[in-house]
C-alpha atoms as a PDB file:
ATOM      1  CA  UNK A   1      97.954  14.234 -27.204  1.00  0.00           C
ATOM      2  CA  UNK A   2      95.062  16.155 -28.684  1.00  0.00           C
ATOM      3  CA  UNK A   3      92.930  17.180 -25.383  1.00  0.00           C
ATOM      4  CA  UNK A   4      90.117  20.393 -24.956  1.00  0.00           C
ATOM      5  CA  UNK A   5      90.000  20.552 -21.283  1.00  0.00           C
ATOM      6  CA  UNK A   6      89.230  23.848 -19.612  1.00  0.00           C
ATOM      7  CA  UNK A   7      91.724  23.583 -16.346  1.00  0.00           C
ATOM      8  CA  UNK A   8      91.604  26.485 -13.854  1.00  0.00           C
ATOM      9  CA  UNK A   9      95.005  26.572 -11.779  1.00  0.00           C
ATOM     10  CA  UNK A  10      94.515  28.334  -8.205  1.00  0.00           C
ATOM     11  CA  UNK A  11      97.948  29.207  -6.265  1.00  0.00           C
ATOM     12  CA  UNK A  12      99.122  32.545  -5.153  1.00  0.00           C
ATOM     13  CA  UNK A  13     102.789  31.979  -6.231  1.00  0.00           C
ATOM     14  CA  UNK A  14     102.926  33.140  -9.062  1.00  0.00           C
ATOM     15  CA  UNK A  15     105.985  30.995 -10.775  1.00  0.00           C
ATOM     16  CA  UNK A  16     104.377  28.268  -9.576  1.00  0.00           C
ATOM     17  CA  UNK A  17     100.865  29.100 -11.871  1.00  0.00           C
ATOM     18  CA  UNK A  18     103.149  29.545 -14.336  1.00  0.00           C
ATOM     19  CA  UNK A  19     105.190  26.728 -14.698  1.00  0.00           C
ATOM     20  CA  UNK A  20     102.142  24.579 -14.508  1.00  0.00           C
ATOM     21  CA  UNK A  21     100.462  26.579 -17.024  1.00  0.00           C
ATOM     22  CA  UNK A  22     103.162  26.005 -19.233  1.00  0.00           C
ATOM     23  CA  UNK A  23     103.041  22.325 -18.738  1.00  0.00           C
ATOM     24  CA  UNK A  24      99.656  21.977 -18.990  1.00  0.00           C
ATOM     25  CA  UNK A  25      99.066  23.790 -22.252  1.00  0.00           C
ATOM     26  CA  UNK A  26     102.198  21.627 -23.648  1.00  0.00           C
ATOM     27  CA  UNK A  27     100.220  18.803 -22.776  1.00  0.00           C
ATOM     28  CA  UNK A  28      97.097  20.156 -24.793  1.00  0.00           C
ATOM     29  CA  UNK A  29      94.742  21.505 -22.191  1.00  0.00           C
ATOM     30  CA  UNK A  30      93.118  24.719 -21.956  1.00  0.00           C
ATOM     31  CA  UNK A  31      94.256  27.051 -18.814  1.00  0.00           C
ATOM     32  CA  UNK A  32      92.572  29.256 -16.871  1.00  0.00           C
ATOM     33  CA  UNK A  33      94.804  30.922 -13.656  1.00  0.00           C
ATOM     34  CA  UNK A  34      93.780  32.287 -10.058  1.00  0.00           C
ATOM     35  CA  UNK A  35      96.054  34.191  -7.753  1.00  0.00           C
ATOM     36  CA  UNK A  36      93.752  33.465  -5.077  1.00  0.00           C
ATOM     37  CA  UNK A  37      90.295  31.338  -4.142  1.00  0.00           C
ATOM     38  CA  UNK A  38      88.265  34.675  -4.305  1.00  0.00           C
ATOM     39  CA  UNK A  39      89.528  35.250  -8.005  1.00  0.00           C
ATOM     40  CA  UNK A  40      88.887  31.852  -8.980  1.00  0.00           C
ATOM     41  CA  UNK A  41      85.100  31.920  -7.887  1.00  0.00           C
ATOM     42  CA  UNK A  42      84.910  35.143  -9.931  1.00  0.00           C
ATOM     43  CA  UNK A  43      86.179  33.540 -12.779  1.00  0.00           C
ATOM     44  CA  UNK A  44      83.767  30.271 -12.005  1.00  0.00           C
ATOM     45  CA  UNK A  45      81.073  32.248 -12.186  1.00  0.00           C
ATOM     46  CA  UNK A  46      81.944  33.841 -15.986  1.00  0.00           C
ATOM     47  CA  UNK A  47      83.297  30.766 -17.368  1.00  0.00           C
ATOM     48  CA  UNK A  48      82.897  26.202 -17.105  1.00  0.00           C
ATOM     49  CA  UNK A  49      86.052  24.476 -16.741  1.00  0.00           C
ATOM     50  CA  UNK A  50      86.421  20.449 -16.620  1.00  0.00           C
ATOM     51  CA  UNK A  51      88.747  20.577 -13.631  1.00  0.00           C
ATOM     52  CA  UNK A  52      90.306  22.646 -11.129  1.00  0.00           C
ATOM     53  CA  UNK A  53      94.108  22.041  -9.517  1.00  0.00           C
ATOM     54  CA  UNK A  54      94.189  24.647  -6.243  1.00  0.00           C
ATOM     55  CA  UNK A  55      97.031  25.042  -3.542  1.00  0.00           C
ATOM     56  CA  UNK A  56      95.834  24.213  -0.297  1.00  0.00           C
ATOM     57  CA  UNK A  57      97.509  26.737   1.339  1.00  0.00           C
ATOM     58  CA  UNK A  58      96.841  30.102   0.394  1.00  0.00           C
ATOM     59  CA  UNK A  59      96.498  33.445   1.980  1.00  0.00           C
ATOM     60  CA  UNK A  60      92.832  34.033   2.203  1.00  0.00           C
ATOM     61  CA  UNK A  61      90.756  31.457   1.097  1.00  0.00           C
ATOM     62  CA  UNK A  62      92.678  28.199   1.285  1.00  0.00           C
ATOM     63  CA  UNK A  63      92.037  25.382  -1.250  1.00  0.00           C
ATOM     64  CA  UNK A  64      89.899  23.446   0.743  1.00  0.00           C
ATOM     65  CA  UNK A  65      87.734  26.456   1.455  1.00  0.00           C
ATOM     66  CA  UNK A  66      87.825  26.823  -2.197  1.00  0.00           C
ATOM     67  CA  UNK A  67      86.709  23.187  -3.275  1.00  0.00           C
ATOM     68  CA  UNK A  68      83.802  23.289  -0.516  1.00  0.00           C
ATOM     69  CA  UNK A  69      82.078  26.623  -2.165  1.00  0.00           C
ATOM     70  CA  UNK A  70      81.732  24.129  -5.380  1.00  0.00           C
ATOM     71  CA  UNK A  71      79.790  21.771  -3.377  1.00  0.00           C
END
């Protein structure tokens, strides 16, 4: 699979940004990782990405809180 997707991944475990970075980039997409919804809006705001993938719950700004500052 041949794929140029910017991706940002948003959890604050970090094996779990890992092993889906891994995966991801296996699968031919371009990653992008947050420890936390604050550090993915800073990163928003320097760079596009196609498509996000965000725990819901977080410490901080949850992933819902995150998706709605998009809107």
């Amino acid at each position: 699979m041949t794929c140029s997707k910017w991706v940002l991944l948003v959890d604050d475990e970090p094996m779990i940004l890992s092993l889906l970075s891994r995966t991801l980039t296996d699968a031919g997409y371009l990653i992008k990782t947050a420890e936390s919804g604050e550090q993915a809006l800073e990163i928003a705001g320097t760079c596009e990405f196609d498509f996000m993938i965000t725990d819901c719950l977080m410490r901080g700004m949850s992933g819902p809180e995150l998706a709605e500052a998009f809107l």
